[in-house]
C-alpha atoms as a PDB file:
ATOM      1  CA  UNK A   1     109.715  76.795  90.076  1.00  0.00           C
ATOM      2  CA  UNK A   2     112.792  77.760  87.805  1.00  0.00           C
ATOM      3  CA  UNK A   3     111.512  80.641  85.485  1.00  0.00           C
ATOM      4  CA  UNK A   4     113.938  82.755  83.217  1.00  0.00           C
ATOM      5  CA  UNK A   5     113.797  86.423  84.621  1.00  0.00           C
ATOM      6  CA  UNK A   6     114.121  89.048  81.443  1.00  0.00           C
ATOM      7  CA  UNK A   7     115.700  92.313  81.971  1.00  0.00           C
ATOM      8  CA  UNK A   8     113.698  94.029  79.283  1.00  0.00           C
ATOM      9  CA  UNK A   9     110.411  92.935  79.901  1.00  0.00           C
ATOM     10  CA  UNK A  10     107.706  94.815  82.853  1.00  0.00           C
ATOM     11  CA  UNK A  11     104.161  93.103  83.636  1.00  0.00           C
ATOM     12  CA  UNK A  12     101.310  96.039  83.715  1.00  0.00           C
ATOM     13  CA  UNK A  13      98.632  93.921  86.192  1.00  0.00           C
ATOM     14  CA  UNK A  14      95.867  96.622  85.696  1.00  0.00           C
ATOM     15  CA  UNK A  15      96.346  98.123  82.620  1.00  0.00           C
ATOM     16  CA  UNK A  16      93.041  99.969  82.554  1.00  0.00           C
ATOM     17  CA  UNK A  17      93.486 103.296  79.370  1.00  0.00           C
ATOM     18  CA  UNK A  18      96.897 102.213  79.102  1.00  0.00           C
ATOM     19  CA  UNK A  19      98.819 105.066  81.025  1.00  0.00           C
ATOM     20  CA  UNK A  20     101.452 103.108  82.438  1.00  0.00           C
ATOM     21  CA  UNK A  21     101.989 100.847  79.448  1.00  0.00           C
ATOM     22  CA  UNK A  22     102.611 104.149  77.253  1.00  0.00           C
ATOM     23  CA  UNK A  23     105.323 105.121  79.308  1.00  0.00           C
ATOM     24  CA  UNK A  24     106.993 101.214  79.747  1.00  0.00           C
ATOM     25  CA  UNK A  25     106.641 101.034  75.759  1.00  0.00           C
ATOM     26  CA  UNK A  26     108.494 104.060  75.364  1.00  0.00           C
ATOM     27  CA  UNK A  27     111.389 103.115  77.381  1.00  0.00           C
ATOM     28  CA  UNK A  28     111.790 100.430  75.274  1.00  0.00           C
ATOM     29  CA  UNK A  29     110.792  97.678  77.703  1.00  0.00           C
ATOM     30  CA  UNK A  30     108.401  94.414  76.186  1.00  0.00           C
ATOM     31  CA  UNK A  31     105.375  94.716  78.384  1.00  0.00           C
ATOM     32  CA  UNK A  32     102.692  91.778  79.162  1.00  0.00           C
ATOM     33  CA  UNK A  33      99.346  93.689  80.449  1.00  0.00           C
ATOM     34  CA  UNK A  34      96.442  92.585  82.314  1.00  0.00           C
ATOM     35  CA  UNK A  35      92.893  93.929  82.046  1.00  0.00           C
ATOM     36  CA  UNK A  36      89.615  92.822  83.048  1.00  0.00           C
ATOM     37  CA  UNK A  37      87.317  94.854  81.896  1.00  0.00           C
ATOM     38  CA  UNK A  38      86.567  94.179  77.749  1.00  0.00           C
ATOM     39  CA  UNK A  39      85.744  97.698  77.154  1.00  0.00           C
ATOM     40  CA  UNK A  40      89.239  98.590  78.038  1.00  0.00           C
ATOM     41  CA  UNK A  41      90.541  96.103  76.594  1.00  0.00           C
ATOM     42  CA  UNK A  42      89.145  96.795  73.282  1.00  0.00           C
ATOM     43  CA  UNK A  43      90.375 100.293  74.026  1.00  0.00           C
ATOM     44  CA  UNK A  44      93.685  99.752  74.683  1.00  0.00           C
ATOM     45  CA  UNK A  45      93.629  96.641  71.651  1.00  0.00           C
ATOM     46  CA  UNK A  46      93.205 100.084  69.637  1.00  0.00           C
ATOM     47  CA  UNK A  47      95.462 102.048  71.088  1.00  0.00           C
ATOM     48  CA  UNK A  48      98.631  99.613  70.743  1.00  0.00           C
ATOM     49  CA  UNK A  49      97.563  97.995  67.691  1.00  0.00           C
ATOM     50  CA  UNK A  50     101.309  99.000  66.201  1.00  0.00           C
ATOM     51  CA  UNK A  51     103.210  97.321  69.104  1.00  0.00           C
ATOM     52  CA  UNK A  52     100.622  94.528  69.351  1.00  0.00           C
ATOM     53  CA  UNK A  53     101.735  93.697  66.005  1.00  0.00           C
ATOM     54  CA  UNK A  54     104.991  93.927  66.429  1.00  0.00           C
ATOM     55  CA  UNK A  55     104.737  91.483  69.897  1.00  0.00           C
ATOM     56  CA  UNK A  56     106.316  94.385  71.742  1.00  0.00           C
ATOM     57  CA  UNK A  57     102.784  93.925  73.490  1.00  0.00           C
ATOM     58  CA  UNK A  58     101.086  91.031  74.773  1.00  0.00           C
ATOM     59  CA  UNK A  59      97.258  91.713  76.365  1.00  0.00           C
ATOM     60  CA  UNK A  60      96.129  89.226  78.399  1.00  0.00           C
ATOM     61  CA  UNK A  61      92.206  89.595  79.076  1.00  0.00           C
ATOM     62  CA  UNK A  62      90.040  88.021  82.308  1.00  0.00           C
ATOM     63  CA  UNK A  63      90.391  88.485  85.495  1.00  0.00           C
ATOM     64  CA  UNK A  64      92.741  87.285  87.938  1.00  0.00           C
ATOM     65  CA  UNK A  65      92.050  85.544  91.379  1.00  0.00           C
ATOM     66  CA  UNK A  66      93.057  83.348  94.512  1.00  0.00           C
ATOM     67  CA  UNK A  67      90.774  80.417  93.715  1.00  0.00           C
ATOM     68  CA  UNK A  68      89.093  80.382  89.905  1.00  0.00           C
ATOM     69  CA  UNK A  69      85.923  78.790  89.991  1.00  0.00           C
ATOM     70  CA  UNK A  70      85.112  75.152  88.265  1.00  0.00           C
ATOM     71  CA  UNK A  71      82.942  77.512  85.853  1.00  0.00           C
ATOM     72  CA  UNK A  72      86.533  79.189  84.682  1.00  0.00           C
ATOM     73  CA  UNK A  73      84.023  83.000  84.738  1.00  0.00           C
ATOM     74  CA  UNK A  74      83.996  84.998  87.744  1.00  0.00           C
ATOM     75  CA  UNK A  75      81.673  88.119  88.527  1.00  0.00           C
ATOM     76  CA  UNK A  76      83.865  91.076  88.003  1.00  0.00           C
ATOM     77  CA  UNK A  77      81.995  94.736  89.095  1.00  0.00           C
ATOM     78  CA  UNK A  78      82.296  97.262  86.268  1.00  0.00           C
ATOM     79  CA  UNK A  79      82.553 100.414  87.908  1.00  0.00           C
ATOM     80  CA  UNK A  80      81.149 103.933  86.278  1.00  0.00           C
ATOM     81  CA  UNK A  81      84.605 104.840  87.217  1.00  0.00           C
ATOM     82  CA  UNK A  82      86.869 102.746  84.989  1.00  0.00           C
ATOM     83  CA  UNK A  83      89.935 102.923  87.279  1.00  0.00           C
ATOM     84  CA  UNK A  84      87.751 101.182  89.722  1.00  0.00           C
ATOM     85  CA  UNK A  85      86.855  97.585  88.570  1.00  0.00           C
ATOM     86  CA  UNK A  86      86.801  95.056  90.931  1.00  0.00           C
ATOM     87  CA  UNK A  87      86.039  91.193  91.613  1.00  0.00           C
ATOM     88  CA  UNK A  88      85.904  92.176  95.261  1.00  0.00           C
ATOM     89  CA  UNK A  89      82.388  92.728  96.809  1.00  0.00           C
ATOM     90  CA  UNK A  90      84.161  95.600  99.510  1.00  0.00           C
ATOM     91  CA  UNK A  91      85.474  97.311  97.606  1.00  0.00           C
ATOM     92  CA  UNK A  92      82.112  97.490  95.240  1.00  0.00           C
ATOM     93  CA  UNK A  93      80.378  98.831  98.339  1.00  0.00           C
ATOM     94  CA  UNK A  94      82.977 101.399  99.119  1.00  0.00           C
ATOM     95  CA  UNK A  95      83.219 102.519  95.204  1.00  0.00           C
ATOM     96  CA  UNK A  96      79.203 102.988  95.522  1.00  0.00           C
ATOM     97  CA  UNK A  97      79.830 104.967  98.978  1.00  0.00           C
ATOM     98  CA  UNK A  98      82.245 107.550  96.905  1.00  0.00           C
ATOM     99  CA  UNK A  99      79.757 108.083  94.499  1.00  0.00           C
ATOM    100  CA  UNK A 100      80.327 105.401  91.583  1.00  0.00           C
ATOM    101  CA  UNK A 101      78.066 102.820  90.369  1.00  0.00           C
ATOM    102  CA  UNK A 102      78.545  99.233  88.986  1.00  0.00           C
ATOM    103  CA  UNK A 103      77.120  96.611  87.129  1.00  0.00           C
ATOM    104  CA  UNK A 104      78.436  92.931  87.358  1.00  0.00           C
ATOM    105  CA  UNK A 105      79.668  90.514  84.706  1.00  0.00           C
ATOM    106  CA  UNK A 106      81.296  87.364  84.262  1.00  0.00           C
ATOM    107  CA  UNK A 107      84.538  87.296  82.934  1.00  0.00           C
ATOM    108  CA  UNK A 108      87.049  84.219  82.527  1.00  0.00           C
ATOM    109  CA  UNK A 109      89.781  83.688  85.083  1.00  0.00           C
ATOM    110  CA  UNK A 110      93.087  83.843  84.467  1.00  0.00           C
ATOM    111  CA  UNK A 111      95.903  81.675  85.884  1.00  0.00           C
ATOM    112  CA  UNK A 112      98.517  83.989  86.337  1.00  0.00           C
ATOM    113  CA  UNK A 113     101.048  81.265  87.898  1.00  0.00           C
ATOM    114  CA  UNK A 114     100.569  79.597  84.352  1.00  0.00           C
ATOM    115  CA  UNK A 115     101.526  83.385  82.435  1.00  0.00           C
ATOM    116  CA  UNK A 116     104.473  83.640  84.840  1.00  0.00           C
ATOM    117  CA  UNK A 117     105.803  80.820  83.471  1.00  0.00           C
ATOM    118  CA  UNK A 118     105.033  81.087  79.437  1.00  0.00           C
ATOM    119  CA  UNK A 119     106.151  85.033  79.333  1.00  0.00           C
ATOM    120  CA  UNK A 120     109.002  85.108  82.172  1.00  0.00           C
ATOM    121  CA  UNK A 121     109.522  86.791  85.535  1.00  0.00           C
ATOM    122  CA  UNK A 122     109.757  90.500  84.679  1.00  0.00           C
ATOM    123  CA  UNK A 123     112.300  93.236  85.531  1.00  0.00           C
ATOM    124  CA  UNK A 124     109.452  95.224  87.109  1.00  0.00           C
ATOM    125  CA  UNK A 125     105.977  94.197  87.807  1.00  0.00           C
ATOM    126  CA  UNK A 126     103.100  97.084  88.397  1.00  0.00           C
ATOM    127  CA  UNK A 127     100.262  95.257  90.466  1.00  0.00           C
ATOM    128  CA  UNK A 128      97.046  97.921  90.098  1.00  0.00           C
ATOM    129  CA  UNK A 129      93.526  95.666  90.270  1.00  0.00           C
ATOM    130  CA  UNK A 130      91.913  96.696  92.834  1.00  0.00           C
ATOM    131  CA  UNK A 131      91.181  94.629  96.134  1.00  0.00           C
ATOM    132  CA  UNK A 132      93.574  92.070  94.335  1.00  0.00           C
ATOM    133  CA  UNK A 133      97.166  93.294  94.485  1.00  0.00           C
ATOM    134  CA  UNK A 134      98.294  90.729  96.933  1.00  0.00           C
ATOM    135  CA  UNK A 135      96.756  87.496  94.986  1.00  0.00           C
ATOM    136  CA  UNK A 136      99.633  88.436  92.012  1.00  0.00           C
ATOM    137  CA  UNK A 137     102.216  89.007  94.765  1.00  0.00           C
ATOM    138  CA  UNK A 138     101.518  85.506  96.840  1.00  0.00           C
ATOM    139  CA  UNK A 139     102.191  83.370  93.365  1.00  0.00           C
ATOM    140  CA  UNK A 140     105.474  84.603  92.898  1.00  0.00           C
ATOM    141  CA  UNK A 141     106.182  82.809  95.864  1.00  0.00           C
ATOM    142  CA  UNK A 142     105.995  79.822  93.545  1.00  0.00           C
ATOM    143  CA  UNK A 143     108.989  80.855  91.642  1.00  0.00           C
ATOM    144  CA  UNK A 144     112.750  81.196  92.757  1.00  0.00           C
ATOM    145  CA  UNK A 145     112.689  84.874  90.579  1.00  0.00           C
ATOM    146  CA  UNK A 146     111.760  87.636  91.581  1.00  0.00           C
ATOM    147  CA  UNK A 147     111.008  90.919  89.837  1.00  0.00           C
ATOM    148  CA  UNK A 148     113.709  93.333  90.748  1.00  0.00           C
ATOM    149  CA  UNK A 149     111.310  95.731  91.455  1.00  0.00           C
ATOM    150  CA  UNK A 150     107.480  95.400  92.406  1.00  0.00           C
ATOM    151  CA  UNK A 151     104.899  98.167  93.023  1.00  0.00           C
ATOM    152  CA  UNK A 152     101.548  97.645  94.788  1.00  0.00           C
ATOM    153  CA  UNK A 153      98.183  99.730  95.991  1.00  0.00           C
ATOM    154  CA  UNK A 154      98.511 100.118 100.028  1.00  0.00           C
ATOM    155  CA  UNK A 155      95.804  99.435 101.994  1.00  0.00           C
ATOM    156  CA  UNK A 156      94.406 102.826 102.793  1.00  0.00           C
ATOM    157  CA  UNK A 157      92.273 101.328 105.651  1.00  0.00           C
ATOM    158  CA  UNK A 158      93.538  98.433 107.956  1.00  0.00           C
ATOM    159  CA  UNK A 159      97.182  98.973 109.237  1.00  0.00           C
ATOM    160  CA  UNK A 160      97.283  95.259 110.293  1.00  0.00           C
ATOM    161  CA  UNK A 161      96.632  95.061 106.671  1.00  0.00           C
ATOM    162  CA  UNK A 162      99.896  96.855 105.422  1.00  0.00           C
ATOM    163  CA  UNK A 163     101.795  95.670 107.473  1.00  0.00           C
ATOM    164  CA  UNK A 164     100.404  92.234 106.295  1.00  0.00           C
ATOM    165  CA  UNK A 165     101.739  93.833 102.816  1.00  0.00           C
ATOM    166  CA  UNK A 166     105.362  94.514 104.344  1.00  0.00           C
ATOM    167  CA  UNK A 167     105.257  90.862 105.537  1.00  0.00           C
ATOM    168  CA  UNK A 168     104.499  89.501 102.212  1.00  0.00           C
ATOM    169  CA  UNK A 169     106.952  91.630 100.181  1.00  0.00           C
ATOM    170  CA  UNK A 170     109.868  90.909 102.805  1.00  0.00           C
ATOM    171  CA  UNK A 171     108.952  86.981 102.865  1.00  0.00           C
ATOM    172  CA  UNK A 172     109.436  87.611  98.960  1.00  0.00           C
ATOM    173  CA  UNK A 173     113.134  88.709  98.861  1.00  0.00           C
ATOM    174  CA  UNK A 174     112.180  92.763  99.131  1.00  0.00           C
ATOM    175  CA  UNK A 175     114.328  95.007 101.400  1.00  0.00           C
ATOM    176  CA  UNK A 176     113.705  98.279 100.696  1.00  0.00           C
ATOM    177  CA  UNK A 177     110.905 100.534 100.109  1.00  0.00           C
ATOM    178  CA  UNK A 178     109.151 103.589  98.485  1.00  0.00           C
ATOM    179  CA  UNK A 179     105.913 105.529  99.915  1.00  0.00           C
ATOM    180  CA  UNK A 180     104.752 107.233  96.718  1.00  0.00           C
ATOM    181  CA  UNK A 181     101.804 109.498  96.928  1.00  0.00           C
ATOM    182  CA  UNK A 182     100.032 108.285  93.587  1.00  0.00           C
ATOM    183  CA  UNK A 183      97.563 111.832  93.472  1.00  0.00           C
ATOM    184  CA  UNK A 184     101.054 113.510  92.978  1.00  0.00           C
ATOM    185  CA  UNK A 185     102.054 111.660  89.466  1.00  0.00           C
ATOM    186  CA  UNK A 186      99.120 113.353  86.922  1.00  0.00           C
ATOM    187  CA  UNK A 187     101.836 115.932  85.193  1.00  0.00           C
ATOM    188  CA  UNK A 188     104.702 115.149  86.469  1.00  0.00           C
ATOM    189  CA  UNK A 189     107.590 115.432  83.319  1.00  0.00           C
ATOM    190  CA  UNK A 190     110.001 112.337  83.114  1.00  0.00           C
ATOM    191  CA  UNK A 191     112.983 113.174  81.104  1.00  0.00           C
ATOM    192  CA  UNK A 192     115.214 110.134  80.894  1.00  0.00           C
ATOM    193  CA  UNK A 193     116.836 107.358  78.078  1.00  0.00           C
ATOM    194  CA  UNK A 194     114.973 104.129  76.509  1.00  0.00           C
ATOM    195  CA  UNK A 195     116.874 101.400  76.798  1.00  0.00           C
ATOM    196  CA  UNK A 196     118.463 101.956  73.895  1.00  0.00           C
ATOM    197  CA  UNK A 197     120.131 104.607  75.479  1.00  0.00           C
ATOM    198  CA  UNK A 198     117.929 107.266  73.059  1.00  0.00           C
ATOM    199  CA  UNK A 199     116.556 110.615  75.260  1.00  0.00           C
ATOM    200  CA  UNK A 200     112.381 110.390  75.765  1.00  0.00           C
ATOM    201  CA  UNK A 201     110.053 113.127  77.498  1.00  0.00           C
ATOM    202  CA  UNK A 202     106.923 111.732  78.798  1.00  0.00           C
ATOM    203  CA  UNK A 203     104.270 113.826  80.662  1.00  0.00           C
ATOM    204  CA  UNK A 204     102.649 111.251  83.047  1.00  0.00           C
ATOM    205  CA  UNK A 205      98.881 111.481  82.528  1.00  0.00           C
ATOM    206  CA  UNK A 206      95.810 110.867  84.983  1.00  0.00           C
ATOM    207  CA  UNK A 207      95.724 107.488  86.301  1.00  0.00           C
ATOM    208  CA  UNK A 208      99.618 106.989  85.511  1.00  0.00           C
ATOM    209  CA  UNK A 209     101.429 105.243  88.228  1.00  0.00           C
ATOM    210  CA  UNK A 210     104.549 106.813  87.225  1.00  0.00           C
ATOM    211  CA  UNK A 211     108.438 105.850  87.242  1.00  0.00           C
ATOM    212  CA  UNK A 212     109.576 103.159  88.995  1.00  0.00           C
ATOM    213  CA  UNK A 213     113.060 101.307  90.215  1.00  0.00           C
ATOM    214  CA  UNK A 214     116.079 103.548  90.316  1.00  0.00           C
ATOM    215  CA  UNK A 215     114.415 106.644  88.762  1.00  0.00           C
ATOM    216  CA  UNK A 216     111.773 106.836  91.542  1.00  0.00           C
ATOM    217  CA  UNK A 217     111.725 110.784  93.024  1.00  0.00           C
ATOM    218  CA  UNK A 218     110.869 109.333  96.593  1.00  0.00           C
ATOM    219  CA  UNK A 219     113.383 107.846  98.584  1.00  0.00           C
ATOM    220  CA  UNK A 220     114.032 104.037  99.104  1.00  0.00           C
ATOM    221  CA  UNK A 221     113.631 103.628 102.821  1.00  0.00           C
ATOM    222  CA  UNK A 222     114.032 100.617 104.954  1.00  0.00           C
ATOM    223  CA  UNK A 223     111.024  98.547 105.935  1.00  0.00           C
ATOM    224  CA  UNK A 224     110.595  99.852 109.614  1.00  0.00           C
ATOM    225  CA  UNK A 225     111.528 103.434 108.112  1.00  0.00           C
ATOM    226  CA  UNK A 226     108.286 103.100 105.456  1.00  0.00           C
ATOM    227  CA  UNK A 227     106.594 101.517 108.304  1.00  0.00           C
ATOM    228  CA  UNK A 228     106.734 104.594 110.516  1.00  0.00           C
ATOM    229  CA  UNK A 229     105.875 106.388 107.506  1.00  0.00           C
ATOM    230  CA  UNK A 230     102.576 104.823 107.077  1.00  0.00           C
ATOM    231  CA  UNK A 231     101.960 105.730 110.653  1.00  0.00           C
ATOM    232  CA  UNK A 232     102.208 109.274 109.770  1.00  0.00           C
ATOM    233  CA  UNK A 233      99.494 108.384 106.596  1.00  0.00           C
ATOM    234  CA  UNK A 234      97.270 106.875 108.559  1.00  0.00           C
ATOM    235  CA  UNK A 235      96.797 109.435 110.798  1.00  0.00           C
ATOM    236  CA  UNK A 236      95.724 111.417 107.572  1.00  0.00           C
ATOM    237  CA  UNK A 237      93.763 108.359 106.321  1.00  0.00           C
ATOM    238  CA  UNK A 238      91.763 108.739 109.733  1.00  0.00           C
ATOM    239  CA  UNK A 239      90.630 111.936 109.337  1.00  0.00           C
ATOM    240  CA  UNK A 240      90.305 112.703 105.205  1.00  0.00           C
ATOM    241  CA  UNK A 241      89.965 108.870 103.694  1.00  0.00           C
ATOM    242  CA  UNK A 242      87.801 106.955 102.168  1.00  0.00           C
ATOM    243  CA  UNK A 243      86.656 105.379 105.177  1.00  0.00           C
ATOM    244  CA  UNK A 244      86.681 108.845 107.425  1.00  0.00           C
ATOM    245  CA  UNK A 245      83.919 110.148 108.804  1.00  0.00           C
ATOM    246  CA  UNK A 246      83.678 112.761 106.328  1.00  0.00           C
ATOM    247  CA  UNK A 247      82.829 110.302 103.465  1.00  0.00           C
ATOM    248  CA  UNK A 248      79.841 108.488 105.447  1.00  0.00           C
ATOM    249  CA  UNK A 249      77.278 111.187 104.415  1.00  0.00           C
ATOM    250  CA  UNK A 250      75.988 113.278 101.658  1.00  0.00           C
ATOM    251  CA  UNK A 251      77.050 116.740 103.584  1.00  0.00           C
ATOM    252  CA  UNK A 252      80.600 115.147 104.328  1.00  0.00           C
ATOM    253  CA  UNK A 253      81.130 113.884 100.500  1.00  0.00           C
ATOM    254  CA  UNK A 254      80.632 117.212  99.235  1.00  0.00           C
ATOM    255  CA  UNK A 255      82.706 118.754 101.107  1.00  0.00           C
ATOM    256  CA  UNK A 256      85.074 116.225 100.277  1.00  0.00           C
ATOM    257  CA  UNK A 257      84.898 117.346  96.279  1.00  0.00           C
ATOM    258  CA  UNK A 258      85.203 120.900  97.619  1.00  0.00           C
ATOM    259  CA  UNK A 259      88.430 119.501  99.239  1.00  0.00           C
ATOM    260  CA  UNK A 260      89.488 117.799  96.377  1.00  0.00           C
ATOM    261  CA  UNK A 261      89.168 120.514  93.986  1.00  0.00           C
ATOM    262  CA  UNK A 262      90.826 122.446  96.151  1.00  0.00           C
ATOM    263  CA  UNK A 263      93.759 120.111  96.649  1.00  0.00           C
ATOM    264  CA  UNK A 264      94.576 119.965  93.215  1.00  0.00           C
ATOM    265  CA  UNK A 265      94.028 123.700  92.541  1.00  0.00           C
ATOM    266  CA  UNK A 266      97.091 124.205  94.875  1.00  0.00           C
ATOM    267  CA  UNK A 267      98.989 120.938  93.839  1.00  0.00           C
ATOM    268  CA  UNK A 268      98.731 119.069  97.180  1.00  0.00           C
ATOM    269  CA  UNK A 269      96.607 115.763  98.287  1.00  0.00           C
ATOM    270  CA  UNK A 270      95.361 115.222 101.267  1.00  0.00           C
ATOM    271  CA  UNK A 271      95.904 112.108 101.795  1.00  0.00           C
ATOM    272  CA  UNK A 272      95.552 110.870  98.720  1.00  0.00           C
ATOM    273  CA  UNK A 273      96.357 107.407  98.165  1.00  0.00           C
ATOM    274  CA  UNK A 274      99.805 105.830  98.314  1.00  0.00           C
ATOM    275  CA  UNK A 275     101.776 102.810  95.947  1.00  0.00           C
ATOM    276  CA  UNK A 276     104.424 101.088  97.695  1.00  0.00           C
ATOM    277  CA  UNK A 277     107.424 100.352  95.677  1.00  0.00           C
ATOM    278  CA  UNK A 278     109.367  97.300  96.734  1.00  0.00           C
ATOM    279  CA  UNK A 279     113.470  96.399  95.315  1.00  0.00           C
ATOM    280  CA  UNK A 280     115.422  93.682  95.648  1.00  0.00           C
ATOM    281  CA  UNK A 281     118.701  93.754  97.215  1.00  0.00           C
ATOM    282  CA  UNK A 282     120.712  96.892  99.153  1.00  0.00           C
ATOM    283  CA  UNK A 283     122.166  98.980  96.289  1.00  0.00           C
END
């Protein structure tokens, strides 16, 4: 499908408080967000009611998915952690293993296909909904377009998984690739220009999935060089993630906080949870 791409416009597929679309609204970008969950939603409804009203911002609300139901409403599992939502059953269980709690409602299903084409294929697309990334990044294989950059949660436990993910993003035009480590990003000081060329300072907040395309800190590596990298993670994943050992009981979860707290005490994660970045092209 033949779909005008728009160099001023980002998608924000998990908006949740709003943290990344702060920081894509004050570069100057349009941004079209996706959020489940009404309560943030309504929050973030509230919190861009100027650009709303200007149509800097478009919200789109339900929940997106591989197959939508006859019904058009799918159960969606609001998490006690709101970065956490989820339509996926797994990842409910594991959320409820770290310590979180849900309750399920039904929400309407969005066809994001159909929003690709009404709004445009974007210069960068942020995929964040957890257990879902990959459902966004299969329907852009409907489109000739591609965003010049895309960013997506890696799996943190199956390898055959990720590399699933690498097989996706490399059957979609991407070439090269950034491991960033996403417990890194809360306070980290971007001082750059809006696309208007005018100087902005933004302090990335908790949750924020930070910069993206050219102005990422981590290196763009080639995709058996991030490959080998996620080796390296793995073995990390193994021993300190969510599905280690030292999550499976109540002893091993506290000591897990302790680790945490710890962790960011001294400004390191261990082994924390990684986005892959994906660009088009060489340069």
């Amino acid at each position: 499908m033949a779909v005008s791409k728009h160099a001023d416009l980002v998608y924000d597929v998990g908006m949740n408080l709003g943290e990344d679309t702060e920081f894509y609204l004050k570069k100057g970008y349009r941004v079209v967000g996706f959020e489940a969950d009404p309560l943030l939603v309504d929050h973030c409804q509230k919190r861009f009611a100027a650009e709303l009203a200007a149509g800097q911002l478009k919200i789109v609300a339900g929940v997106i998915c591989a197959d939508p139901p006859a019904s058009g409403t799918i159960a969606f599992y609001r998490s006690t952690n709101d970065q956490w939502g989820t339509i996926c059953s797994k990842w409910d269980e594991r959320n409820r293993q770290l310590g979180s709690s849900s309750s399920v409602i039904h929400l309407k299903a969005i066809d994001f296909a159909g929003c690709l084409a009404r709004y445009g294929i974007p210069h960068c697309m942020k995929i964040d909904i957890e257990g879902a990334d990959l459902v966004c990044a299969k329907m852009l294989l409907q489109f000739t377009q591609r965003p010049d950059y895309l960013s997506i949660e890696s799996s943190q436990t199956d390898f055959s998984a990720l590399l699933g993910e690498f097989e996706l993003l490399s059957e979609l035009g991407y070439s090269r690739f950034a491991l960033v480590q996403q417990q890194t990003i809360e306070g980290r000081v971007y001082e750059g220009h809006s696309l208007e060329g005018n100087p902005i300072r933004h302090v990335f907040s908790r949750g924020a999935s930070g910069p993206f395309g050219a102005e990422l800190a981590e290196p763009y590596l080639s995709q058996a060089e991030a490959i080998k990298e996620y080796e390296r993670v793995f073995r990390m994943y193994r021993l300190f993630g969510d599905d280690s050992p030292l999550w499976r009981n109540v002893v091993g979860r506290q000591l897990g906080k302790v680790s945490w707290r710890l962790q960011k005490r001294f400004g390191v994660a261990i082994p924390g949870w990684y986005d892959t970045h994906a660009a088009l092209g060489s340069g």
